[in-house]
PDB file of N, CA and C in Angstrom:
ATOM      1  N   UNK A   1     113.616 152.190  81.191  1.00  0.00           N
ATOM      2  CA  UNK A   1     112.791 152.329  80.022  1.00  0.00           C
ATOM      3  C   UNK A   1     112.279 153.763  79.954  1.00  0.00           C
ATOM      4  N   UNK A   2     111.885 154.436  78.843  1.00  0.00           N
ATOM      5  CA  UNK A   2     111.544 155.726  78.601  1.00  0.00           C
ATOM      6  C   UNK A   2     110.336 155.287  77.278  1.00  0.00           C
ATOM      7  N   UNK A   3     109.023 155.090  77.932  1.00  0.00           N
ATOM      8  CA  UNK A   3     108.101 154.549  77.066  1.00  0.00           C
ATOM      9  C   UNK A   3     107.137 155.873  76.604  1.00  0.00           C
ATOM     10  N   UNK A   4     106.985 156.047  75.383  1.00  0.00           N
ATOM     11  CA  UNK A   4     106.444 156.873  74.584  1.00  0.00           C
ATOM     12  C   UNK A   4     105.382 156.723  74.130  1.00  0.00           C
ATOM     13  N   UNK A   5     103.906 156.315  75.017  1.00  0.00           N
ATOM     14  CA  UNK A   5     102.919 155.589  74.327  1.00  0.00           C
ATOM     15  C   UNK A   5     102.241 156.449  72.904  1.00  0.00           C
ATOM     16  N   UNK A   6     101.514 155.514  71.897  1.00  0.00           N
ATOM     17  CA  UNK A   6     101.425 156.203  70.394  1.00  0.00           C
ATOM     18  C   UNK A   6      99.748 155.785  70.593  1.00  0.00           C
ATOM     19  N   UNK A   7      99.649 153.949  70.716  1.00  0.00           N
ATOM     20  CA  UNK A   7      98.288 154.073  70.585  1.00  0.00           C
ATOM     21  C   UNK A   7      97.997 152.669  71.206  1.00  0.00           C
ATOM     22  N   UNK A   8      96.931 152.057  71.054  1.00  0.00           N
ATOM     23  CA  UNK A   8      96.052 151.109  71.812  1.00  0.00           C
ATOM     24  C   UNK A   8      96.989 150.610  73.111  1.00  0.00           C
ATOM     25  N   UNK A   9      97.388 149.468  72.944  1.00  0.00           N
ATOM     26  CA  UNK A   9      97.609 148.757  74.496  1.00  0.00           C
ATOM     27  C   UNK A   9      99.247 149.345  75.281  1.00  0.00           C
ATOM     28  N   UNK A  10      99.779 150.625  74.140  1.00  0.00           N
ATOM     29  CA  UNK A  10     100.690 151.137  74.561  1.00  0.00           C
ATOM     30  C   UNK A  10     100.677 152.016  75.845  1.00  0.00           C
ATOM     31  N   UNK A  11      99.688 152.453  76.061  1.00  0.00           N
ATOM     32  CA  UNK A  11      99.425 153.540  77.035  1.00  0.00           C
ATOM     33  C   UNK A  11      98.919 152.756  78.453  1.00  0.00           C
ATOM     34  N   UNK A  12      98.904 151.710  78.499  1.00  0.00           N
ATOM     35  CA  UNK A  12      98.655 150.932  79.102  1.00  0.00           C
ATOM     36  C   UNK A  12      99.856 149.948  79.899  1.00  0.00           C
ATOM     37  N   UNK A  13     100.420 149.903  79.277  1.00  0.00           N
ATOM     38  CA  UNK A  13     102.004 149.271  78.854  1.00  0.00           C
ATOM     39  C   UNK A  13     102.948 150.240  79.819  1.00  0.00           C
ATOM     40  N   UNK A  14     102.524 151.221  79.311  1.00  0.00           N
ATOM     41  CA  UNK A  14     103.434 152.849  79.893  1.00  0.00           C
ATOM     42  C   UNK A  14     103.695 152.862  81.551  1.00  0.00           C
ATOM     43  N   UNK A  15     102.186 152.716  81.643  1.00  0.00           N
ATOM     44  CA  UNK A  15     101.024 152.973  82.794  1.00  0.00           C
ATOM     45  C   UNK A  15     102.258 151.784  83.829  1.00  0.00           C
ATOM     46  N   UNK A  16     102.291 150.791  83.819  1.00  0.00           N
ATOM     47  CA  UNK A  16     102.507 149.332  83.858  1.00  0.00           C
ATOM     48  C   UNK A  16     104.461 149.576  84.346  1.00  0.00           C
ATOM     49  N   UNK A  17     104.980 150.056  83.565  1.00  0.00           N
ATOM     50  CA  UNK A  17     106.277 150.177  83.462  1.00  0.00           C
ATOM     51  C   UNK A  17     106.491 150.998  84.110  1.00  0.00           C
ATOM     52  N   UNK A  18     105.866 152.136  84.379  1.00  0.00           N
ATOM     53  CA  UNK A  18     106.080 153.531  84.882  1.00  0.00           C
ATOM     54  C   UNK A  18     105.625 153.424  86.461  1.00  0.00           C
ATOM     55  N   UNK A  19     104.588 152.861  86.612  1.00  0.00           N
ATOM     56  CA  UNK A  19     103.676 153.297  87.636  1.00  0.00           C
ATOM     57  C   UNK A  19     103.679 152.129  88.615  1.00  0.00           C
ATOM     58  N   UNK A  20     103.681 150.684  88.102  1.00  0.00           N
ATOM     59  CA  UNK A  20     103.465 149.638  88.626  1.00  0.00           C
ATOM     60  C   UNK A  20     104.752 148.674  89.156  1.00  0.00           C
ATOM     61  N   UNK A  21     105.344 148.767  87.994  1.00  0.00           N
ATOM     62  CA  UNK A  21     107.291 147.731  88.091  1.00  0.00           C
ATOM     63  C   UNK A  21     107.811 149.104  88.145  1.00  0.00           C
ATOM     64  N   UNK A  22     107.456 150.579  88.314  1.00  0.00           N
ATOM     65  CA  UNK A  22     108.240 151.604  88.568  1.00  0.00           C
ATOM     66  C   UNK A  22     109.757 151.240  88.126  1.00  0.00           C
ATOM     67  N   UNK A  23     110.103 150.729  86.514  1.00  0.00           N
ATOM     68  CA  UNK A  23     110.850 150.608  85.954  1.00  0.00           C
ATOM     69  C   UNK A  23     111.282 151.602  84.613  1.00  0.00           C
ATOM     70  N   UNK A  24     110.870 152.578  84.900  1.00  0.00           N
ATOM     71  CA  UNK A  24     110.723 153.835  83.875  1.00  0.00           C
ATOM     72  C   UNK A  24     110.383 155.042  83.660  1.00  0.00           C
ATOM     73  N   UNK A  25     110.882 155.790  83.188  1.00  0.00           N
ATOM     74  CA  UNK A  25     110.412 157.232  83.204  1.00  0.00           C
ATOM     75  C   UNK A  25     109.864 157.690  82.242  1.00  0.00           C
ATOM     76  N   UNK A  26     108.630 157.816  82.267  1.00  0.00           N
ATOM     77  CA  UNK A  26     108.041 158.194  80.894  1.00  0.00           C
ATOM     78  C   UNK A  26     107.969 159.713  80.408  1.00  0.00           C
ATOM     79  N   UNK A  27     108.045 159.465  79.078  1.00  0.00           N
ATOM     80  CA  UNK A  27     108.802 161.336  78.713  1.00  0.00           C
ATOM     81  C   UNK A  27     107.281 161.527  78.345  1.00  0.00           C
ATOM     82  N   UNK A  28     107.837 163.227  78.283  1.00  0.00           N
ATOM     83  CA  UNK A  28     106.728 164.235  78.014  1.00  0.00           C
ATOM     84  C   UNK A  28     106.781 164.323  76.882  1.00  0.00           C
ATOM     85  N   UNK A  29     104.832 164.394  76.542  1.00  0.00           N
ATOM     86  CA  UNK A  29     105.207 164.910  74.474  1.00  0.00           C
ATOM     87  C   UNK A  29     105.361 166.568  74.433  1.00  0.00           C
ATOM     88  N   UNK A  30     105.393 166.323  73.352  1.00  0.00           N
ATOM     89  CA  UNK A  30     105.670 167.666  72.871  1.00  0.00           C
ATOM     90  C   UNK A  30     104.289 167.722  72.208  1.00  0.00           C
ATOM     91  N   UNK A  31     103.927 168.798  71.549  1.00  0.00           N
ATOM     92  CA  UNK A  31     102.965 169.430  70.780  1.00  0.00           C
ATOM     93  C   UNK A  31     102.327 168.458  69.630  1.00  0.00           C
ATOM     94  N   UNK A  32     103.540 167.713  69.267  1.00  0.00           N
ATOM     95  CA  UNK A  32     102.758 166.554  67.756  1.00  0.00           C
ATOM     96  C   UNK A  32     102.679 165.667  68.060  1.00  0.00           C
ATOM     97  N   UNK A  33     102.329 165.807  70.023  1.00  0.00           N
ATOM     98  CA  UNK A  33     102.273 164.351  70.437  1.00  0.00           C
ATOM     99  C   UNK A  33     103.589 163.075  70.418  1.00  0.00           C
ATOM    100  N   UNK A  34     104.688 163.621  70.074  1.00  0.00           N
ATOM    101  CA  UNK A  34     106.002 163.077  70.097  1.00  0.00           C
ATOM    102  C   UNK A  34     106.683 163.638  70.956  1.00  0.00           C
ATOM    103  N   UNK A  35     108.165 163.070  71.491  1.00  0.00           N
ATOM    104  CA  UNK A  35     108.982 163.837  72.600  1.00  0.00           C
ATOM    105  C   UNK A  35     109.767 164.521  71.849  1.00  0.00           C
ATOM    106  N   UNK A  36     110.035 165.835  72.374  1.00  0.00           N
ATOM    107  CA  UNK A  36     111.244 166.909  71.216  1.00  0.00           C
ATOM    108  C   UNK A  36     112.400 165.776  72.349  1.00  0.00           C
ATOM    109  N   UNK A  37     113.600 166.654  71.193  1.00  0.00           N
ATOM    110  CA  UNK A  37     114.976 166.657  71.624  1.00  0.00           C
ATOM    111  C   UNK A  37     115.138 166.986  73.318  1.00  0.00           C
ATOM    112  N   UNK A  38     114.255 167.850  73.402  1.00  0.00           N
ATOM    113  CA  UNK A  38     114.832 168.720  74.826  1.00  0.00           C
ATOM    114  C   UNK A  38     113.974 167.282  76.390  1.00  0.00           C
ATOM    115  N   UNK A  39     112.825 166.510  75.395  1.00  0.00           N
ATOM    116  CA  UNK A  39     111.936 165.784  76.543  1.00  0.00           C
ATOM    117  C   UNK A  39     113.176 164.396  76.679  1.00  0.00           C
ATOM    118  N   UNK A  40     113.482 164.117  75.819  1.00  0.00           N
ATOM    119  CA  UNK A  40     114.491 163.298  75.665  1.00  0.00           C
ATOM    120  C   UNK A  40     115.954 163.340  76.536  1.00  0.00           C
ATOM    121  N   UNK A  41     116.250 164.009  76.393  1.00  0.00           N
ATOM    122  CA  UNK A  41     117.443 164.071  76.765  1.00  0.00           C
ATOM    123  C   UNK A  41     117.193 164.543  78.349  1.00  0.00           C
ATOM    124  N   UNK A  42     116.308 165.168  78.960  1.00  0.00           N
ATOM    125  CA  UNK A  42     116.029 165.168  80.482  1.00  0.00           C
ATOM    126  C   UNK A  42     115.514 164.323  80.956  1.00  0.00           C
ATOM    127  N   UNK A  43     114.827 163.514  80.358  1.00  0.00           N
ATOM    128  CA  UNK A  43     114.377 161.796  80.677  1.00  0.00           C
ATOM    129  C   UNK A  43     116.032 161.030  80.681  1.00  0.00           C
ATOM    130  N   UNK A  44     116.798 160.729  79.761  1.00  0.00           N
ATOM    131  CA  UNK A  44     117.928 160.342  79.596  1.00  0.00           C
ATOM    132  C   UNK A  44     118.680 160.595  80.905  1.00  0.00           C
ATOM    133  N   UNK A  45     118.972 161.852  80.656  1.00  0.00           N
ATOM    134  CA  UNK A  45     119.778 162.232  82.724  1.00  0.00           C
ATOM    135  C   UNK A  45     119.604 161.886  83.320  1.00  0.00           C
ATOM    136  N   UNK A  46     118.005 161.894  83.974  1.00  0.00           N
ATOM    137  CA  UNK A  46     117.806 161.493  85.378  1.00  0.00           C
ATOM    138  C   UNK A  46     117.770 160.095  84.955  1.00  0.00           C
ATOM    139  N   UNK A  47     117.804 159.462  84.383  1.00  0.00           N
ATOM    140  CA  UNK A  47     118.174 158.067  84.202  1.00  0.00           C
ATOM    141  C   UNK A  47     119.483 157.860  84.668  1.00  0.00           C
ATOM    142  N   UNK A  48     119.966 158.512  84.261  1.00  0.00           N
ATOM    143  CA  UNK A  48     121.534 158.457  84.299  1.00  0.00           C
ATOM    144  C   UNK A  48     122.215 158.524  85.588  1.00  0.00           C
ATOM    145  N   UNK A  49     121.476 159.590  85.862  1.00  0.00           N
ATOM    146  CA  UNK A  49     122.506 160.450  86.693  1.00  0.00           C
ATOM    147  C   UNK A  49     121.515 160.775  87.846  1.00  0.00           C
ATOM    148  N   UNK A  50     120.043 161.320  87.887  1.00  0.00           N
ATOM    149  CA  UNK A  50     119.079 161.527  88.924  1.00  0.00           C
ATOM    150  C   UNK A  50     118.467 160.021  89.838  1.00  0.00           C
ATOM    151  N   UNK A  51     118.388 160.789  90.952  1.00  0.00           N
ATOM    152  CA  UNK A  51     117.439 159.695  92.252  1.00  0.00           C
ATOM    153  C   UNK A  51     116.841 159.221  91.285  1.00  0.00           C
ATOM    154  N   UNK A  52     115.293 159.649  90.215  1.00  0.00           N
ATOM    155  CA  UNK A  52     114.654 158.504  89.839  1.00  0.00           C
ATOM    156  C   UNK A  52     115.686 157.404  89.402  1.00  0.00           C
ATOM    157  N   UNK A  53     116.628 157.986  88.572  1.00  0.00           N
ATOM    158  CA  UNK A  53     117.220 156.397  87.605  1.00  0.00           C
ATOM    159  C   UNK A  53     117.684 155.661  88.802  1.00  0.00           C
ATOM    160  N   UNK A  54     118.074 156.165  89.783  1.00  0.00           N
ATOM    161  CA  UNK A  54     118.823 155.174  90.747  1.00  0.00           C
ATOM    162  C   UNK A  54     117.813 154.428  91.256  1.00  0.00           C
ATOM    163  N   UNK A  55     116.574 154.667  91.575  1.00  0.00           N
ATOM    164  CA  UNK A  55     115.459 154.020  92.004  1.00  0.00           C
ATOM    165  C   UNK A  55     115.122 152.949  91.104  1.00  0.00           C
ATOM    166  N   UNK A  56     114.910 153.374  90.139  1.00  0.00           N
ATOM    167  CA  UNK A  56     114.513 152.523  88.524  1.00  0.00           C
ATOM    168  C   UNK A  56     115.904 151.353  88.612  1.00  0.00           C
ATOM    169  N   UNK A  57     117.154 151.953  88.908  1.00  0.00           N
ATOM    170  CA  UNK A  57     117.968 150.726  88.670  1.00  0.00           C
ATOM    171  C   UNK A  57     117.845 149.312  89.776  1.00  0.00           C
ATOM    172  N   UNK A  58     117.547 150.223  91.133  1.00  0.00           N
ATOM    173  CA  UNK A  58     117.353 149.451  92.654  1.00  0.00           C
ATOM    174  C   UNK A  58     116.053 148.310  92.295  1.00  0.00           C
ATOM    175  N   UNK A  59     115.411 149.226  91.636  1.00  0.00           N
ATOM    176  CA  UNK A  59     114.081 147.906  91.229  1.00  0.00           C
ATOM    177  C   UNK A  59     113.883 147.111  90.301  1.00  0.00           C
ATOM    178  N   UNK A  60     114.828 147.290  89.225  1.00  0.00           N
ATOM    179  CA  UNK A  60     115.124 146.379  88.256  1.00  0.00           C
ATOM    180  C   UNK A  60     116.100 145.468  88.649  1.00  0.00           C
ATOM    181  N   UNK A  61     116.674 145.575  89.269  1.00  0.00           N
ATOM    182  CA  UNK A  61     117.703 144.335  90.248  1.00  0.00           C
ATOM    183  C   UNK A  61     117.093 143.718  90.926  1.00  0.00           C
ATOM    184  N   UNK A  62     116.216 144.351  91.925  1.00  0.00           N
ATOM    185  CA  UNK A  62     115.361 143.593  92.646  1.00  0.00           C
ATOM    186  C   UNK A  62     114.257 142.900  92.199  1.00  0.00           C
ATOM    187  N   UNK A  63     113.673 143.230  90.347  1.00  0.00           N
ATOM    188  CA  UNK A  63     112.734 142.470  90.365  1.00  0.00           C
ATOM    189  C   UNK A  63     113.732 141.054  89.286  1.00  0.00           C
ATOM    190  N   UNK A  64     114.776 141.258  88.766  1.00  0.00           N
ATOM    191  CA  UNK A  64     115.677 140.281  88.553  1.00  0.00           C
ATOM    192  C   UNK A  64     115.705 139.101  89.568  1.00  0.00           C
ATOM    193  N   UNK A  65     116.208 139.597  90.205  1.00  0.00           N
ATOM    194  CA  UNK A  65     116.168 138.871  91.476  1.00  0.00           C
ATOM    195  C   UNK A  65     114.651 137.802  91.997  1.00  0.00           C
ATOM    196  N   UNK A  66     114.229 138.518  91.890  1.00  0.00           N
ATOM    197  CA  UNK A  66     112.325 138.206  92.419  1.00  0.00           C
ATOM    198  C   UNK A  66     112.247 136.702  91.110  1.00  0.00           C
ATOM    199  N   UNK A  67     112.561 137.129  90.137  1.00  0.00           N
ATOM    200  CA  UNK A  67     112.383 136.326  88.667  1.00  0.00           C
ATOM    201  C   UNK A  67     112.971 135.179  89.059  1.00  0.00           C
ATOM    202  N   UNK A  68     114.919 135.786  89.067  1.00  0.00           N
ATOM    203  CA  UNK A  68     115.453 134.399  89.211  1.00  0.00           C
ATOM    204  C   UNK A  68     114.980 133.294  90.102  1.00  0.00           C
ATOM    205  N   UNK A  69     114.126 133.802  91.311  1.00  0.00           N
ATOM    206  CA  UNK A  69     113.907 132.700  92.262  1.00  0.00           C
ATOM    207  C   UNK A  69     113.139 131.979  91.598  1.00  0.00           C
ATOM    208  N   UNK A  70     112.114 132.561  91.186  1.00  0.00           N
ATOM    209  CA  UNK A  70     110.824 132.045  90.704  1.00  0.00           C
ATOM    210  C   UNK A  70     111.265 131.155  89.824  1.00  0.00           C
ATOM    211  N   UNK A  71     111.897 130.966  88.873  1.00  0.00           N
ATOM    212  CA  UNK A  71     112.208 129.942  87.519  1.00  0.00           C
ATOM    213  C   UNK A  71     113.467 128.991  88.579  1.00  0.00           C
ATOM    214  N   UNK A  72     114.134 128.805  90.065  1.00  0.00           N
ATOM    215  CA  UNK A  72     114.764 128.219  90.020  1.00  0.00           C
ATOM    216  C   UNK A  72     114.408 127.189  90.404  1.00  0.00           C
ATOM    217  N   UNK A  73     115.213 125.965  90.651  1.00  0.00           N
ATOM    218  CA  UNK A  73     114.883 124.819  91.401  1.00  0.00           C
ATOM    219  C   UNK A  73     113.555 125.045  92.713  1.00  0.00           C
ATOM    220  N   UNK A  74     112.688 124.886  92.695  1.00  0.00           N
ATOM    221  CA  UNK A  74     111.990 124.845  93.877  1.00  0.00           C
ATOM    222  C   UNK A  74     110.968 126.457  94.053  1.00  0.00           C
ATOM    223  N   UNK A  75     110.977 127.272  92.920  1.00  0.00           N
ATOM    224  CA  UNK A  75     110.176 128.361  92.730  1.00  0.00           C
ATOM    225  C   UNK A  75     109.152 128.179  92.552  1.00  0.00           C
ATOM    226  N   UNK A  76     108.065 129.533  92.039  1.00  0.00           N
ATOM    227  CA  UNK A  76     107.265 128.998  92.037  1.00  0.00           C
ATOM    228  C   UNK A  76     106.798 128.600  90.505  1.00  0.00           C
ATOM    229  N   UNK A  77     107.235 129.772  89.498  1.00  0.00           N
ATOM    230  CA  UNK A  77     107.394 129.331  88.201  1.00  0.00           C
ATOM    231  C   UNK A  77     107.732 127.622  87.783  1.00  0.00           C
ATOM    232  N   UNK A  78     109.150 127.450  88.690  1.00  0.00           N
ATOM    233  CA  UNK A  78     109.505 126.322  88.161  1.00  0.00           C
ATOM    234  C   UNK A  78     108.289 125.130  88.741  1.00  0.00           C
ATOM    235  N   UNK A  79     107.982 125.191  90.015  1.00  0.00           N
ATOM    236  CA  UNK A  79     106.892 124.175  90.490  1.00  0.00           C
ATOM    237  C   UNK A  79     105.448 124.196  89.458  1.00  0.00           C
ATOM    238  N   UNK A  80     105.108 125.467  89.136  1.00  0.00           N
ATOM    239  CA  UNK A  80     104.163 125.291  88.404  1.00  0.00           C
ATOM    240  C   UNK A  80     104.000 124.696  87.001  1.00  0.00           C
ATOM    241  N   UNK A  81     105.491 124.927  86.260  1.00  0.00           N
ATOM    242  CA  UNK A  81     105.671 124.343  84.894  1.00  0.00           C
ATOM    243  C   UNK A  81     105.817 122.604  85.008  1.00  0.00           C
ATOM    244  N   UNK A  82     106.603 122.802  86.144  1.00  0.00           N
ATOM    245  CA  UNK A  82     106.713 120.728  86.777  1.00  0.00           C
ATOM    246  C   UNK A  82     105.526 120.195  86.624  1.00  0.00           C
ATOM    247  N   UNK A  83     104.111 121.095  87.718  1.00  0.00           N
ATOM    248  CA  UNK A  83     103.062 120.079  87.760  1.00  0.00           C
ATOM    249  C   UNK A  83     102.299 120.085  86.265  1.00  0.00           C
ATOM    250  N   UNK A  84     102.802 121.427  85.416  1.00  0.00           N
ATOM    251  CA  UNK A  84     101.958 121.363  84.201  1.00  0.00           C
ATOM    252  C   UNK A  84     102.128 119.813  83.181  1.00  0.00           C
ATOM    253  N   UNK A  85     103.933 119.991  83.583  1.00  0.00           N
ATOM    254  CA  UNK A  85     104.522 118.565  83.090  1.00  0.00           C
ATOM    255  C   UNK A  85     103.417 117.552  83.682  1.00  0.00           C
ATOM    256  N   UNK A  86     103.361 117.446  84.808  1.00  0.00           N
ATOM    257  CA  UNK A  86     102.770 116.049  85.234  1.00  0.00           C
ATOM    258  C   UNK A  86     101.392 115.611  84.885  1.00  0.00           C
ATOM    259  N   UNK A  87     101.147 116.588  84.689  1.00  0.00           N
ATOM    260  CA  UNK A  87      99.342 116.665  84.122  1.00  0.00           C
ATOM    261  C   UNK A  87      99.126 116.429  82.731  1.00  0.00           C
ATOM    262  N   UNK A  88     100.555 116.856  81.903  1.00  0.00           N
ATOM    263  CA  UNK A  88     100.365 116.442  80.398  1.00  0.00           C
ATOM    264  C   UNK A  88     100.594 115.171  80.691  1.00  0.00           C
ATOM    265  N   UNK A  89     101.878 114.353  81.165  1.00  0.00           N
ATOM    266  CA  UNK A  89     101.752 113.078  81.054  1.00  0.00           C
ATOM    267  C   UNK A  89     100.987 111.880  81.010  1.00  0.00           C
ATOM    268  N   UNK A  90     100.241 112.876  82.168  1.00  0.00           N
ATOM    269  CA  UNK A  90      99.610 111.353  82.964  1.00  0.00           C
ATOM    270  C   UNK A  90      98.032 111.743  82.445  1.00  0.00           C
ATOM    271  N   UNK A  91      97.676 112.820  81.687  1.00  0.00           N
ATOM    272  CA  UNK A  91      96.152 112.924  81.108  1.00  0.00           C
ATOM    273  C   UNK A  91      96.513 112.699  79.846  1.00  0.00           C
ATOM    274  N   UNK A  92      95.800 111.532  79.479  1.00  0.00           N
ATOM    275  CA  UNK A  92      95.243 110.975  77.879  1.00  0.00           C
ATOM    276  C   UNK A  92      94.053 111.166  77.465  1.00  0.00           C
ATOM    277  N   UNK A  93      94.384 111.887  76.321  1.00  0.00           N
ATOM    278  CA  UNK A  93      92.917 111.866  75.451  1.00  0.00           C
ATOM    279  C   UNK A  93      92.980 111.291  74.243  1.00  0.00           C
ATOM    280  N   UNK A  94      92.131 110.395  74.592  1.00  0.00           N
ATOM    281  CA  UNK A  94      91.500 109.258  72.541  1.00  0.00           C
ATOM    282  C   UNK A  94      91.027 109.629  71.892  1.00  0.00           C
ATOM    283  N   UNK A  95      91.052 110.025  70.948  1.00  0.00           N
ATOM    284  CA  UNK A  95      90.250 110.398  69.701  1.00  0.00           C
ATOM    285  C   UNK A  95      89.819 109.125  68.908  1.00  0.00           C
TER     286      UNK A  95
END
């Protein structure tokens, strides 16, 4: 990802992608507060082609990975949506 924050919960978002799931390289603005041509396209490379992108790719596999467990048979996603199931069933409310 190459996140360009503009305004409210974007810069936050950035922060998050960049810094935290270290799934992104966030470009530099330019002067009108937008990325020129030139911030772009050196964000693009090292995506491409530089250690960061290779890092960025190593951890987006790995958090794939992290996901798939979680939603599979016996995760924790999936255990938690099960007991949500069991709790709708078996709680009745009368109106």
């Amino acid at each position: 990802m190459l996140p360009l924050p503009q305004f409210a919960d974007q810069y936050l978002n950035s922060r998050i992608v960049t810094e935290h799931f270290k799934v992104g390289v966030k470009l530099q603005k330019g002067a009108d507060d937008f990325a020129d041509i030139g911030a772009i396209e050196i964000a693009v490379r090292e995506l491409m082609h530089g250690e960061q992108g290779r890092a960025v790719r190593r951890r987006a596999r790995a958090l794939k990975e992290e996901a798939a467990r979680s939603v599979a048979e016996g995760g924790s996603s999936y255990n938690a949506l099960h007991a949500f199931i069991q709790v709708a069933r078996t709680t009745h409310t009368h109106t």
